[in-house]
C-alpha atoms as a PDB file:
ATOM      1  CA  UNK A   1     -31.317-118.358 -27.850  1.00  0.00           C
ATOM      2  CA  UNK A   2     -32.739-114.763 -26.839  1.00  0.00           C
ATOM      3  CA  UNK A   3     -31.081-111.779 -28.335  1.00  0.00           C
ATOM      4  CA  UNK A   4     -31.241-108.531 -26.065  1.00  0.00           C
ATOM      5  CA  UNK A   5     -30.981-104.858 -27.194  1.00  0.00           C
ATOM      6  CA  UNK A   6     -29.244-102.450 -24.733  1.00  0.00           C
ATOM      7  CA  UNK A   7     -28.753 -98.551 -24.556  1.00  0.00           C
ATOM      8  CA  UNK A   8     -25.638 -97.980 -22.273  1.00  0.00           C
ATOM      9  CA  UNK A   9     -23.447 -94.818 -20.764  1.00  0.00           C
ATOM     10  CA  UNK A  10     -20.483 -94.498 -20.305  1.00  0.00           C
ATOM     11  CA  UNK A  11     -17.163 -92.776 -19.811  1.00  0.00           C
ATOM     12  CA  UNK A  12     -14.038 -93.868 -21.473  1.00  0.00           C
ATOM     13  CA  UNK A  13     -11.269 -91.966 -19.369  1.00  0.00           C
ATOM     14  CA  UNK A  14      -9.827 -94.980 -17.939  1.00  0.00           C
ATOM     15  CA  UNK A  15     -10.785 -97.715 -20.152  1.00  0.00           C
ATOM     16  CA  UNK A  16      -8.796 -98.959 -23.387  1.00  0.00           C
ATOM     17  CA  UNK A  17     -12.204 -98.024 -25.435  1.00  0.00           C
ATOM     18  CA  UNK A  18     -14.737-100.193 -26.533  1.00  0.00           C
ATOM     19  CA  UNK A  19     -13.146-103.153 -27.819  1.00  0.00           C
ATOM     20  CA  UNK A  20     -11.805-106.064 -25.464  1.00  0.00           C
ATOM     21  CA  UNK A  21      -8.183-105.546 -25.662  1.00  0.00           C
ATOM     22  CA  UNK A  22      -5.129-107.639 -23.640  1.00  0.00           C
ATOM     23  CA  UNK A  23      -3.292-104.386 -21.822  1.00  0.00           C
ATOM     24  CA  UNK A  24      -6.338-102.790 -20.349  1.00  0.00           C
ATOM     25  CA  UNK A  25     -10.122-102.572 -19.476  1.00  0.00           C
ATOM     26  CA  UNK A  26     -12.775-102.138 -22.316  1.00  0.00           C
ATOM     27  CA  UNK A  27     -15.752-101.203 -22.271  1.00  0.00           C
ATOM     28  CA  UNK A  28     -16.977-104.653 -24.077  1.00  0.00           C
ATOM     29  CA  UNK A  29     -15.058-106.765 -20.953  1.00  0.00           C
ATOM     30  CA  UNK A  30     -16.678-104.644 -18.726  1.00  0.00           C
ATOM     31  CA  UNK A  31     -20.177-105.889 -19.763  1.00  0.00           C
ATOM     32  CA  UNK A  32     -19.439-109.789 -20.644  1.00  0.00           C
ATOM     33  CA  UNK A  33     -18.027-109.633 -16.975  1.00  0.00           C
ATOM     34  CA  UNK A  34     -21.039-108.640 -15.461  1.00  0.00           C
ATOM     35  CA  UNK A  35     -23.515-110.805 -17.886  1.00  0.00           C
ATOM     36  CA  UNK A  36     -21.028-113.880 -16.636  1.00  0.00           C
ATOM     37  CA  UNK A  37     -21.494-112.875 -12.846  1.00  0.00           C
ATOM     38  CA  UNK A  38     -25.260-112.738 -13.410  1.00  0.00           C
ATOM     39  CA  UNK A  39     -25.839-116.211 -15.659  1.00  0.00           C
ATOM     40  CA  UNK A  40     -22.804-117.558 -16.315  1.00  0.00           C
ATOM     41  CA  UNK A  41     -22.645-117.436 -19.631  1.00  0.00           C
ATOM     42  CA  UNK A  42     -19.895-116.293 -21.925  1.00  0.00           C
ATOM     43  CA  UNK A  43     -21.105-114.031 -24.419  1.00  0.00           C
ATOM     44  CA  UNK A  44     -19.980-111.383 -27.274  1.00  0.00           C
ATOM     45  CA  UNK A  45     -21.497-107.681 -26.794  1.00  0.00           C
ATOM     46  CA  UNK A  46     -21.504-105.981 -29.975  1.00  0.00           C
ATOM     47  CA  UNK A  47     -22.491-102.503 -30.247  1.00  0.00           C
ATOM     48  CA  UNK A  48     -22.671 -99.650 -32.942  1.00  0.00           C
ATOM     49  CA  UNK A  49     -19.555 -98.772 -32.595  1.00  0.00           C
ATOM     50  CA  UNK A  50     -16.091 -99.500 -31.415  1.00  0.00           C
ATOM     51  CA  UNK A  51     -15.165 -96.602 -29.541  1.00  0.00           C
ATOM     52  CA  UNK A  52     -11.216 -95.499 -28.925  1.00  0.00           C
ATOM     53  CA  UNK A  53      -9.934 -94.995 -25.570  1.00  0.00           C
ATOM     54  CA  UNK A  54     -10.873 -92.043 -23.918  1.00  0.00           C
ATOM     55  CA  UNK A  55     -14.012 -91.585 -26.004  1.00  0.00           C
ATOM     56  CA  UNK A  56     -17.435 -91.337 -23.815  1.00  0.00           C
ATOM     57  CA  UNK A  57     -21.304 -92.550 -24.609  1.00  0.00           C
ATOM     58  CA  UNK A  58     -24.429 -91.266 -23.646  1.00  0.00           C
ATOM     59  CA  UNK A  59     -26.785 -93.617 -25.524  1.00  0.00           C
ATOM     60  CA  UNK A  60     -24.635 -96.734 -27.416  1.00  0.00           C
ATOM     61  CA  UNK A  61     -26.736 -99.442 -29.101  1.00  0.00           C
ATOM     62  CA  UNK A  62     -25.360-103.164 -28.162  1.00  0.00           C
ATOM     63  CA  UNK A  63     -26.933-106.674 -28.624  1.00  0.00           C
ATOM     64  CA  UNK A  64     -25.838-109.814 -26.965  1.00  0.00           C
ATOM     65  CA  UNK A  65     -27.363-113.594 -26.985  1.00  0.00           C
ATOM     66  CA  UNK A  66     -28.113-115.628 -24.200  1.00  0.00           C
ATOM     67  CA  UNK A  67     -28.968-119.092 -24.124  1.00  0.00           C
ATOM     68  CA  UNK A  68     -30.933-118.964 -21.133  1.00  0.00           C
ATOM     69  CA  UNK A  69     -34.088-116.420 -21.259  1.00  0.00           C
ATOM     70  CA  UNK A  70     -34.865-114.252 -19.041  1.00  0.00           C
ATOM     71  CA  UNK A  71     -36.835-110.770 -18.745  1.00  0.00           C
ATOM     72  CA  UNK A  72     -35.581-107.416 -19.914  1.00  0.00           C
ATOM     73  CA  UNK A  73     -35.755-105.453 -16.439  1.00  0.00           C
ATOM     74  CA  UNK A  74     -34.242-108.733 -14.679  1.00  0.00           C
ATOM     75  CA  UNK A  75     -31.072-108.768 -16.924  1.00  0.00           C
ATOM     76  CA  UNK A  76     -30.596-104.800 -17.120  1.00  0.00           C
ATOM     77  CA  UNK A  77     -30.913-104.557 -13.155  1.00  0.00           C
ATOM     78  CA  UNK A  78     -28.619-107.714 -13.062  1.00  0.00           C
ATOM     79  CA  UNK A  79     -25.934-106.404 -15.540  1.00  0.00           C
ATOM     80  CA  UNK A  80     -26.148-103.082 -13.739  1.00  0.00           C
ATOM     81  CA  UNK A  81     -25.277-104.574 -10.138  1.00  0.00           C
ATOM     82  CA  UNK A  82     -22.796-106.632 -11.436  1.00  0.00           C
ATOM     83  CA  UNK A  83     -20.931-103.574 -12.499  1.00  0.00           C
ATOM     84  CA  UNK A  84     -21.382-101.409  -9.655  1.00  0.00           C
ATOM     85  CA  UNK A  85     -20.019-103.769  -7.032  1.00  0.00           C
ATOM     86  CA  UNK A  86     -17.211-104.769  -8.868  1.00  0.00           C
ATOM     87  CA  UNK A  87     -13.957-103.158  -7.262  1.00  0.00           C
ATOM     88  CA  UNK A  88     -13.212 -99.704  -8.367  1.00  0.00           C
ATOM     89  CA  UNK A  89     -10.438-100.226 -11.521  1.00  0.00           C
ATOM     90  CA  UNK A  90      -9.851 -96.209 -11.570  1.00  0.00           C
ATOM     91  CA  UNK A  91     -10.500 -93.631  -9.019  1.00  0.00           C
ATOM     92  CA  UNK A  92     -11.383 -91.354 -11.971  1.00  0.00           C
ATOM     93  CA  UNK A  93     -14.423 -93.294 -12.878  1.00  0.00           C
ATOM     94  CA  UNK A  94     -15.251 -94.268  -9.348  1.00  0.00           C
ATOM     95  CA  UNK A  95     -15.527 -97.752 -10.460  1.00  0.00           C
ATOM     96  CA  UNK A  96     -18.700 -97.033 -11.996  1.00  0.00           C
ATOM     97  CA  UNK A  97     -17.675 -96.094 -15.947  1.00  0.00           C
ATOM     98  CA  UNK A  98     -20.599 -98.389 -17.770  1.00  0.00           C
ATOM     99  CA  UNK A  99     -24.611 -98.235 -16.926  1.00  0.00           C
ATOM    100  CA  UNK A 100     -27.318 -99.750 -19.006  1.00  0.00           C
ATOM    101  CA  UNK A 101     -29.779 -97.353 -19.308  1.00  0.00           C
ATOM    102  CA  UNK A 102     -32.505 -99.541 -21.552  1.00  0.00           C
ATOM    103  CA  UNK A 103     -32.459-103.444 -22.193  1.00  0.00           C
ATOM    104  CA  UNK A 104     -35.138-105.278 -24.666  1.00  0.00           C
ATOM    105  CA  UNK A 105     -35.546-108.451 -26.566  1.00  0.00           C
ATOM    106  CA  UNK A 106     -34.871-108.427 -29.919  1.00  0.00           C
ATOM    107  CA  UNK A 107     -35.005-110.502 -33.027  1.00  0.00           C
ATOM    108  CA  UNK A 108     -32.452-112.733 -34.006  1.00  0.00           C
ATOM    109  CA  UNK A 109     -31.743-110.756 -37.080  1.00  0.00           C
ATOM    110  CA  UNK A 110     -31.147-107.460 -35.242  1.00  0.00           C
ATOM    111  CA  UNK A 111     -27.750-106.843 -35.235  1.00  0.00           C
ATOM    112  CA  UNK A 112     -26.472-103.514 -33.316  1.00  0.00           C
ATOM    113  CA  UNK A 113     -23.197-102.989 -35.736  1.00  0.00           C
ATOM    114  CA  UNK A 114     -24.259-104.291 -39.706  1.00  0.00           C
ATOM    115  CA  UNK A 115     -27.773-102.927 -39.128  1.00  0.00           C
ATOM    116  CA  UNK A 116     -26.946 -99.041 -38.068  1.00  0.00           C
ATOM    117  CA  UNK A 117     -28.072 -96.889 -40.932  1.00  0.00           C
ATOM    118  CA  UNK A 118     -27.222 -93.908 -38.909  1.00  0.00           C
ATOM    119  CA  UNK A 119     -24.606 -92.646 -36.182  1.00  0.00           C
ATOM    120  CA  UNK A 120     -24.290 -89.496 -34.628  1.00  0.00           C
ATOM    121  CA  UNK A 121     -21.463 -88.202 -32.228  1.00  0.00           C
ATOM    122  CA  UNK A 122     -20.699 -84.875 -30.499  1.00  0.00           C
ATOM    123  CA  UNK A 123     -17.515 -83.146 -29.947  1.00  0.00           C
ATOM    124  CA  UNK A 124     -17.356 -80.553 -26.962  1.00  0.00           C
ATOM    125  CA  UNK A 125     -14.899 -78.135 -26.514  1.00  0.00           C
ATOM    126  CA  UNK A 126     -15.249 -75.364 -23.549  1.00  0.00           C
ATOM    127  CA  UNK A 127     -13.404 -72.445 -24.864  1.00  0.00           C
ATOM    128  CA  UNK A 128     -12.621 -70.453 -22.764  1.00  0.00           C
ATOM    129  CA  UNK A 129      -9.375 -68.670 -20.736  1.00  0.00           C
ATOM    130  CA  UNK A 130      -9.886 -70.302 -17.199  1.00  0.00           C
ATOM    131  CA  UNK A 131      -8.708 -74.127 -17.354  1.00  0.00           C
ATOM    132  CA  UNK A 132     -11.105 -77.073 -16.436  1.00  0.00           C
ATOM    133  CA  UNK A 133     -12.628 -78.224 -13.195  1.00  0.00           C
ATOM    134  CA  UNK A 134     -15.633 -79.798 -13.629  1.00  0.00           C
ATOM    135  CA  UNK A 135     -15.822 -81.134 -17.121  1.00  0.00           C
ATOM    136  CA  UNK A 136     -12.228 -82.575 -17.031  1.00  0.00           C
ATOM    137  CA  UNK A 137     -11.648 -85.254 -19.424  1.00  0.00           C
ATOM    138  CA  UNK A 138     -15.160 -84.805 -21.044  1.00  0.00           C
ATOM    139  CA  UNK A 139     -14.128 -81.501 -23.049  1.00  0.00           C
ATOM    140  CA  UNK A 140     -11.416 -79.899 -25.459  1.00  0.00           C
ATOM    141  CA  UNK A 141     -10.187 -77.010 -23.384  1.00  0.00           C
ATOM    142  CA  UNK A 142      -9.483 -74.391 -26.108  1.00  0.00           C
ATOM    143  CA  UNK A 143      -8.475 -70.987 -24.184  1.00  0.00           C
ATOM    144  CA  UNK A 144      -7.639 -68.760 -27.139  1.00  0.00           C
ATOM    145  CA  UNK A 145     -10.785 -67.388 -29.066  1.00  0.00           C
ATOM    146  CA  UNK A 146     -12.250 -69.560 -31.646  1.00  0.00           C
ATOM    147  CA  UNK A 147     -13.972 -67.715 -35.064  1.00  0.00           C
ATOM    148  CA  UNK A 148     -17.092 -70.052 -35.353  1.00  0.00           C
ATOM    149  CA  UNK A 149     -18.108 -68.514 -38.109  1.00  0.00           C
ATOM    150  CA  UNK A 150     -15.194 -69.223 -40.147  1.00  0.00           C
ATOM    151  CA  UNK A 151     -15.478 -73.115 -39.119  1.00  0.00           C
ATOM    152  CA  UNK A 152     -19.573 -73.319 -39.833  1.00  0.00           C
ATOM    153  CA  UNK A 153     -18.139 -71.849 -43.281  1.00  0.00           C
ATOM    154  CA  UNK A 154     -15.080 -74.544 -43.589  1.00  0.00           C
ATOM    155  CA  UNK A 155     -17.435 -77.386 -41.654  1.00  0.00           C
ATOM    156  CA  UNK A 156     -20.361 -76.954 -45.052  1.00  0.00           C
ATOM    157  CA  UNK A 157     -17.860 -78.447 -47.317  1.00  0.00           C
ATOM    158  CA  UNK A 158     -16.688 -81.416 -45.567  1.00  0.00           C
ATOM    159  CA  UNK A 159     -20.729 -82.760 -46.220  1.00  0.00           C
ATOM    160  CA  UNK A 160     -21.396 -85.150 -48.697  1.00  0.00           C
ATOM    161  CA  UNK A 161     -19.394 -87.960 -50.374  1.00  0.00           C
ATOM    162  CA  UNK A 162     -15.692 -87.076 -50.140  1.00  0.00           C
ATOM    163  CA  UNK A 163     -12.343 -89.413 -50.348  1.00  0.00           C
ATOM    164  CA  UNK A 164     -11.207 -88.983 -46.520  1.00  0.00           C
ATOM    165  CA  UNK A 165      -8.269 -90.357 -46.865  1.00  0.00           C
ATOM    166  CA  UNK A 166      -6.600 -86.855 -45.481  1.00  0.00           C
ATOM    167  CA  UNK A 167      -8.936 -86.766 -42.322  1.00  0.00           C
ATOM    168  CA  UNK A 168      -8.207 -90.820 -41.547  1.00  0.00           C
ATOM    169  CA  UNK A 169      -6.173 -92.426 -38.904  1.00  0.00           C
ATOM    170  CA  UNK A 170      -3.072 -93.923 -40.461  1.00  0.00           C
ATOM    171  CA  UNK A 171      -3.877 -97.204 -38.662  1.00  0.00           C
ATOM    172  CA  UNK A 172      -7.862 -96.972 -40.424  1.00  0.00           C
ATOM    173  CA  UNK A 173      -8.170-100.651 -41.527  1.00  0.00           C
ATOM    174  CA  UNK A 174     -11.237 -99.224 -43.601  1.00  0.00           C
ATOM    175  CA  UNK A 175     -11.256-100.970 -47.029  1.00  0.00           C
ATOM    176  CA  UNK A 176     -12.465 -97.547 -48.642  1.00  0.00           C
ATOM    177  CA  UNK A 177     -11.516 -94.224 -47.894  1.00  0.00           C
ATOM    178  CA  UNK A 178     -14.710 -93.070 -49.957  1.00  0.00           C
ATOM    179  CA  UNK A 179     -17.361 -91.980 -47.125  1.00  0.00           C
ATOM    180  CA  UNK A 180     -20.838 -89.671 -46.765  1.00  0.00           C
ATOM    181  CA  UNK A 181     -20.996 -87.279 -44.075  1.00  0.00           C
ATOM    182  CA  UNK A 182     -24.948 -86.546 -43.512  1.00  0.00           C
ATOM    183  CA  UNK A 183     -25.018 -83.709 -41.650  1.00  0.00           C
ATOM    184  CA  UNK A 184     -22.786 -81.427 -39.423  1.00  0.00           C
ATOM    185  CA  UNK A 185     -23.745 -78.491 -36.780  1.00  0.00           C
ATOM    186  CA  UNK A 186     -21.649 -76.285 -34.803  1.00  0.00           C
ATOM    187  CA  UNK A 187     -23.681 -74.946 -31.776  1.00  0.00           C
ATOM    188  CA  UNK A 188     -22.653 -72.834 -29.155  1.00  0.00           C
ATOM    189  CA  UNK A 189     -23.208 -72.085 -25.372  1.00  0.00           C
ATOM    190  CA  UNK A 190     -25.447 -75.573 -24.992  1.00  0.00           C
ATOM    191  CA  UNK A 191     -24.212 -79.004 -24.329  1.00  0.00           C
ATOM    192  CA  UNK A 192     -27.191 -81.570 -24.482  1.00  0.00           C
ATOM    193  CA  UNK A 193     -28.169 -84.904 -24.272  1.00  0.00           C
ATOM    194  CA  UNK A 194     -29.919 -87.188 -27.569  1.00  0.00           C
ATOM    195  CA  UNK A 195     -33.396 -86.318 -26.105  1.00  0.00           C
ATOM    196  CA  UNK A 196     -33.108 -82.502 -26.095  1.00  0.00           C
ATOM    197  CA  UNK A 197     -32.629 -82.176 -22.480  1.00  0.00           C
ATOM    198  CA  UNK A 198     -30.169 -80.305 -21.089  1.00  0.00           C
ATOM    199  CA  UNK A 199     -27.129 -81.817 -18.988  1.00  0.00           C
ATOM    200  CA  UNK A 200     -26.340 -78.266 -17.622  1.00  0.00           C
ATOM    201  CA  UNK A 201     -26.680 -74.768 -17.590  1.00  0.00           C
ATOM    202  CA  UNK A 202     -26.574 -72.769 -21.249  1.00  0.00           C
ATOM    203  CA  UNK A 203     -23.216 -71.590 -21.175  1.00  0.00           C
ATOM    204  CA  UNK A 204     -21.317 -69.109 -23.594  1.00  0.00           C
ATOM    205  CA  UNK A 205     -18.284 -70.819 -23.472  1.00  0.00           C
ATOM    206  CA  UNK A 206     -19.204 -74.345 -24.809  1.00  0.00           C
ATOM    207  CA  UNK A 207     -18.559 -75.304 -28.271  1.00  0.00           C
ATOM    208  CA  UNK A 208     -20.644 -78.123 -29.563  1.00  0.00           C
ATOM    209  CA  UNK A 209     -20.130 -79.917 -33.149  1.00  0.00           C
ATOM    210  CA  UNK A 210     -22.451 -82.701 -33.783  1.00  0.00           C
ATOM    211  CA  UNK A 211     -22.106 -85.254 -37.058  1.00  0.00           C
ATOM    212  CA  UNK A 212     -24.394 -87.921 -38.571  1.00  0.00           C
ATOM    213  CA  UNK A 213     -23.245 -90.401 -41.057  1.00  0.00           C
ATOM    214  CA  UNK A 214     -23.992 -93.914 -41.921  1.00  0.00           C
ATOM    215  CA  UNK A 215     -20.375 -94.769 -40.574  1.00  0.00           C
ATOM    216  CA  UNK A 216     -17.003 -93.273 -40.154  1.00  0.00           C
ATOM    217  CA  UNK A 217     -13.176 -93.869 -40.625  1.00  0.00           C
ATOM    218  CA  UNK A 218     -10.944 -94.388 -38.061  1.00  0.00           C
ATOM    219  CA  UNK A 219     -10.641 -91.105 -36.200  1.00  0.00           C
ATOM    220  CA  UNK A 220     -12.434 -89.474 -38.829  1.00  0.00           C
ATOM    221  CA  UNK A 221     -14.542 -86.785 -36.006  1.00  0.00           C
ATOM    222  CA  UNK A 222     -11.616 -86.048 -34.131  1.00  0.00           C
ATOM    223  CA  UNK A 223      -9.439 -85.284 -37.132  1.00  0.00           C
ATOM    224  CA  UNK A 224     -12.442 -83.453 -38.506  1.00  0.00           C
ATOM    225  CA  UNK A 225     -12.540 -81.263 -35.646  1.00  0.00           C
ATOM    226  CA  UNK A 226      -8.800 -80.657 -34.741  1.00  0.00           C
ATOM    227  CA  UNK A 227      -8.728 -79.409 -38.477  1.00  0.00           C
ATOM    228  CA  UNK A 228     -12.345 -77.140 -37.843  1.00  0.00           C
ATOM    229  CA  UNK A 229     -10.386 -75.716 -34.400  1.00  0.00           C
ATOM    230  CA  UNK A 230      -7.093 -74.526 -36.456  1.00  0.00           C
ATOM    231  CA  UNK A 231      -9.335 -72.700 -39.088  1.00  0.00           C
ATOM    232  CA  UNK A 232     -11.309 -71.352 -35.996  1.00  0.00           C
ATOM    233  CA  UNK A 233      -7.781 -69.834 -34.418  1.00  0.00           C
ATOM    234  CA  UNK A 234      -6.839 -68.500 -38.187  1.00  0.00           C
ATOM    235  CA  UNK A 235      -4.958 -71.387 -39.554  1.00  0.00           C
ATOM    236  CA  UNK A 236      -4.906 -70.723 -43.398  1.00  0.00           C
ATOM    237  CA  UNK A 237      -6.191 -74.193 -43.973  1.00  0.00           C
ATOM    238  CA  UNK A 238      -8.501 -75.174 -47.421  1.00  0.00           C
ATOM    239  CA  UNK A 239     -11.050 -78.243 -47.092  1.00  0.00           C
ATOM    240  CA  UNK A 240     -11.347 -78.512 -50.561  1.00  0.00           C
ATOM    241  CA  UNK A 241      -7.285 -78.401 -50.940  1.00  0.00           C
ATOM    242  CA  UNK A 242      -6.890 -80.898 -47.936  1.00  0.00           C
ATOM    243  CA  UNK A 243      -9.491 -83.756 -49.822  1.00  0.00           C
ATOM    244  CA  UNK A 244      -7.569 -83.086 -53.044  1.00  0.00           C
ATOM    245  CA  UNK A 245      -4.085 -83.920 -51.040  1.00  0.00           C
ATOM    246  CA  UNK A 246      -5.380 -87.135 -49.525  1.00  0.00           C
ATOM    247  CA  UNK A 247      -2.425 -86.857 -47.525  1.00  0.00           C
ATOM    248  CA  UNK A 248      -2.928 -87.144 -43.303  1.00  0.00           C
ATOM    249  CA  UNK A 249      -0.135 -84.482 -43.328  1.00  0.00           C
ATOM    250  CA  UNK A 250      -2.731 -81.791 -45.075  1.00  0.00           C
ATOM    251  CA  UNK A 251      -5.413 -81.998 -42.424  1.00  0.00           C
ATOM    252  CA  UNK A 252      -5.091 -80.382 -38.737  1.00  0.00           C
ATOM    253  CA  UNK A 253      -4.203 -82.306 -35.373  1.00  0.00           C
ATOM    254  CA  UNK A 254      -6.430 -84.585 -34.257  1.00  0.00           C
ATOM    255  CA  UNK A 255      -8.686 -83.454 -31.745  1.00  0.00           C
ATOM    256  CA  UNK A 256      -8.250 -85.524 -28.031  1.00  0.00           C
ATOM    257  CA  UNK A 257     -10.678 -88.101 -27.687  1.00  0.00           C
ATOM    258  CA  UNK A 258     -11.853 -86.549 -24.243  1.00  0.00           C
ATOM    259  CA  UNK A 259     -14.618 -84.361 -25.864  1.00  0.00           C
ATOM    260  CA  UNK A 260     -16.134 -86.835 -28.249  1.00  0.00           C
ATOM    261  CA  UNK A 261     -18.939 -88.650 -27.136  1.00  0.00           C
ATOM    262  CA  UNK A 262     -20.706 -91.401 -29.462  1.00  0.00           C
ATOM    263  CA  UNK A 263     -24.795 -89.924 -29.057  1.00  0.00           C
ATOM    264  CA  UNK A 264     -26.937 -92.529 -30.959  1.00  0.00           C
ATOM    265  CA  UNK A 265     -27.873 -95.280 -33.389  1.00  0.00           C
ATOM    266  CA  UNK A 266     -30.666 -94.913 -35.979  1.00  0.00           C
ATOM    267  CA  UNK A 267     -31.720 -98.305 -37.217  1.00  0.00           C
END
């Protein structure tokens, strides 16, 4: 048995998210499809993180074990044809929504989920009065004026170890509510990729929030970030007051999944 390490992209518009799910297409079905086509062998992909519908990638850890070995460049280029020539499932995503970008052998005791020490995401929004073109369904359009002052002030004291129970999905089937945020930025006018380089022009009207965190709660970034975005349009809200409540109800909206995008896995 050969265990293989991949680094995919992908977008999440017209897919049920990660996990293989019986009323829709996943990004996980997606991939055990086209490792079937190419050696027909059933196996599980399991990757860093289980991503919700709607939510993008630009560099996802995954592992999954084959019985028969083969190289790294032959299975990547396999898995990668496989999923192009499949029929289009959504004219969105052109039929194309999943590329493996890296694939290496691993050991056996690598595992892409249990041994993450680290995830980072980013949350876009393009603020601005004009509506979306281009980035449709990969940013938060915004049009009123956001303070990002005020939400760099409000985003310092959602770091550390808080009870999130206020900033959690209902549904979170997390067995503790008790989680450390690492680190959080707020950046504006660039939208970037993992290795610095950038996916497009500086622009003033992008607003880019990145997190790191050994793991997160269900909706956790979104809810994070549709609470940041009231305080930024002069919502009265208090962090501190909203971790004290740990009540859903005290926290803002959650944010669409559109502009999140899962960036990386430290291991």
């Amino acid at each position: 048995m050969t265990r293989y390490k991949l680094i995919l992209e992908y977008d999440g518009t017209d897919t049920v998210g990660w996990q293989t799910q019986a009323d829709g297409v996943s990004v996980q079905s997606l991939l055990q499809d086209a490792i079937f086509q190419f050696c027909k062998e059933r196996v599980e992909v399991v990757a860093a993180g289980r991503t919700d519908a709607g939510v993008h990638a630009l560099a996802m850890t995954a592992h999954f074990d084959l019985e028969k070995e083969a190289e790294p460049e032959t299975v990547m280029a396999a898995v990668n044809f496989h999923l192009n020539s499949a029929p289009p499932f959504a004219e969105a995503s052109g039929g194309r929504p999943v590329s493996v970008l890296a694939c290496k052998r691993v050991d056996e005791n690598f595992h892409a989920r249990f041994g993450c020490r680290m995830r980072r995401y980013k949350y876009v929004i393009l603020n601005r009065r004009a509506p979306v073109v281009l980035d449709k369904n990969r940013v938060w359009w915004v049009p009123r004026p956001l303070d990002i002052d005020a939400m760099r002030a409000a985003a310092v004291r959602l770091v550390g170890e808080h009870d999130w129970t206020s900033f959690r999905a209902a549904e979170c089937q997390g067995k503790s509510p008790i989680k450390t945020l690492d680190e959080i930025k707020i950046i504006s006018g660039a939208f970037q990729s993992p290795d610095n380089c950038a996916l497009r022009d500086f622009r003033d009207d992008t607003i880019i929030f990145e997190f790191s965190a050994r793991s997160f709660l269900h909706h956790q970034v979104r809810n994070m970030v549709g609470t940041l975005v009231e305080i930024g349009l002069g919502k009265p809200y208090d962090i501190d007051e909203i971790f004290t409540a740990k009540n859903r109800a005290a926290a803002g909206p959650t944010a669409p999944a559109s502009g999140l995008y899962f960036v990386g896995a430290e291991y």
